[in-house]
Protein backbone atom coordinates (compact mmCIF):
# COMPACT_ATOMS: atom_id res chain seq x y z
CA UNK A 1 77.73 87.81 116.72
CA UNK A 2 74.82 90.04 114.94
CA UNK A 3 75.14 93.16 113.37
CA UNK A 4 74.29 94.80 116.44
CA UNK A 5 76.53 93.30 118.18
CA UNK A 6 80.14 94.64 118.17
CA UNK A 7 83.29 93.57 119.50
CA UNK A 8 84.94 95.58 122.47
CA UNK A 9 89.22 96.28 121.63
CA UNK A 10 91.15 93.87 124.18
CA UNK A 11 93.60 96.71 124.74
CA UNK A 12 91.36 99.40 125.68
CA UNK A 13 87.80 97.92 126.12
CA UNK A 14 85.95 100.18 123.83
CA UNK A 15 83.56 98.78 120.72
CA UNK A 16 85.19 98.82 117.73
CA UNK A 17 83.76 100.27 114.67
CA UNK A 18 82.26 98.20 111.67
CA UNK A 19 85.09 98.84 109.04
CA UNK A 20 84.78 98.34 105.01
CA UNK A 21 88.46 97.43 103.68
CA UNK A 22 89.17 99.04 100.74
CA UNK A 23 88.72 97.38 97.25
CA UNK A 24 92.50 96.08 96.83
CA UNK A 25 92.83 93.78 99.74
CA UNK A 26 92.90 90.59 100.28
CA UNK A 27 90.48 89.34 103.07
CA UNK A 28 87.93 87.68 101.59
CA UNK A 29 85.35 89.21 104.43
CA UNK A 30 82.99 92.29 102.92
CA UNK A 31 83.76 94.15 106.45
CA UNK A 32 85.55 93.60 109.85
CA UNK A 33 85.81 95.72 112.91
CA UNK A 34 88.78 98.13 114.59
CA UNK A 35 89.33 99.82 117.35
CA UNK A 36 88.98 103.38 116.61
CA UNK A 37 90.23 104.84 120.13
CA UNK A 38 92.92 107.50 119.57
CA UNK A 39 93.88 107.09 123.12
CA UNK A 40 94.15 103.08 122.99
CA UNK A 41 97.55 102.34 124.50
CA UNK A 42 97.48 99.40 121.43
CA UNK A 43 97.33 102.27 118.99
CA UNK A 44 99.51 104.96 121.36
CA UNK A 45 102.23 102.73 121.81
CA UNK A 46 102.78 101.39 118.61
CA UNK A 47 104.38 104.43 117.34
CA UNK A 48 107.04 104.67 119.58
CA UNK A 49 107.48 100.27 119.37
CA UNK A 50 107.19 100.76 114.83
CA UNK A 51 109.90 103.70 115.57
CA UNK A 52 112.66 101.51 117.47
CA UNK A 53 112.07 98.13 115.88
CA UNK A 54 111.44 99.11 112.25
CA UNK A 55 113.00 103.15 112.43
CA UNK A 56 109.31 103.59 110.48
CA UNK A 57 107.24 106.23 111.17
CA UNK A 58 103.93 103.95 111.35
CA UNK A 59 101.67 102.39 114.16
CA UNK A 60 98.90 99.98 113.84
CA UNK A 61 95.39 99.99 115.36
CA UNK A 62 93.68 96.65 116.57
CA UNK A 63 91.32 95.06 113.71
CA UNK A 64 88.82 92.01 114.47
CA UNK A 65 87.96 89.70 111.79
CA UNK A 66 84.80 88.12 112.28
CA UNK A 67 85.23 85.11 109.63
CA UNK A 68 88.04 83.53 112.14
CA UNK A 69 87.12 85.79 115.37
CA UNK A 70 90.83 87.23 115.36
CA UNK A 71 92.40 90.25 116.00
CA UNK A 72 95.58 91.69 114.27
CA UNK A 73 97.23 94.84 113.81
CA UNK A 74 95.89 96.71 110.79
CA UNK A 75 98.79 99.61 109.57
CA UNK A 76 98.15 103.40 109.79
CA UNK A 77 100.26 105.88 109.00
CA UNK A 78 98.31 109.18 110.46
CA UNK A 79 95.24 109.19 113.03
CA UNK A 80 93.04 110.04 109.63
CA UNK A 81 93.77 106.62 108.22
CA UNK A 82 90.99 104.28 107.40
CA UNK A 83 88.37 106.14 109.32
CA UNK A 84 87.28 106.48 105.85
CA UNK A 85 86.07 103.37 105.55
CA UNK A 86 84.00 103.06 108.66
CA UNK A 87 80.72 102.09 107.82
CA UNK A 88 78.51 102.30 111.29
């Protein structure tokens, strides 16, 4: 995959955003991608699923790693988080 190229969310088909983690992580990768779509059912549905299973007030949004070609849930705790670290 280029630079140009970016990966499409498997739960709601749109790209996903180039994404800089922020300094105290631990991937190894300098950036990865996530799916940005407020209205991804991935995203929408994870707060009611984080709610019952874990009685947390949290949801997750879909992240790709390129190093492995992957994706996992990354954590979010409002629709503000890590859109700060989009770098596109």
């Amino acid at each position: 995959m280029t630079d140009k190229e970016r990966p499409k969310c498997p739960h709601c088909g749109e790209e996903m955003l180039k994404w800089q983690p922020p300094v105290e992580n631990t991937w190894s990768e300098p950036f990865q991608y996530v799916c940005f779509n407020d209205e991804c059912r991935y995203y929408v549905e994870g707060w009611e699923h984080m709610e019952k299973t874990r009685e947390s007030r949290t949801s997750y949004r879909c992240r790709y790693n390129p190093r492995n070609q992957l994706c996992d849930p990354v954590p979010v705790w409002t629709k503000h988080d890590l859109k700060d670290g989009i770098i596109e």
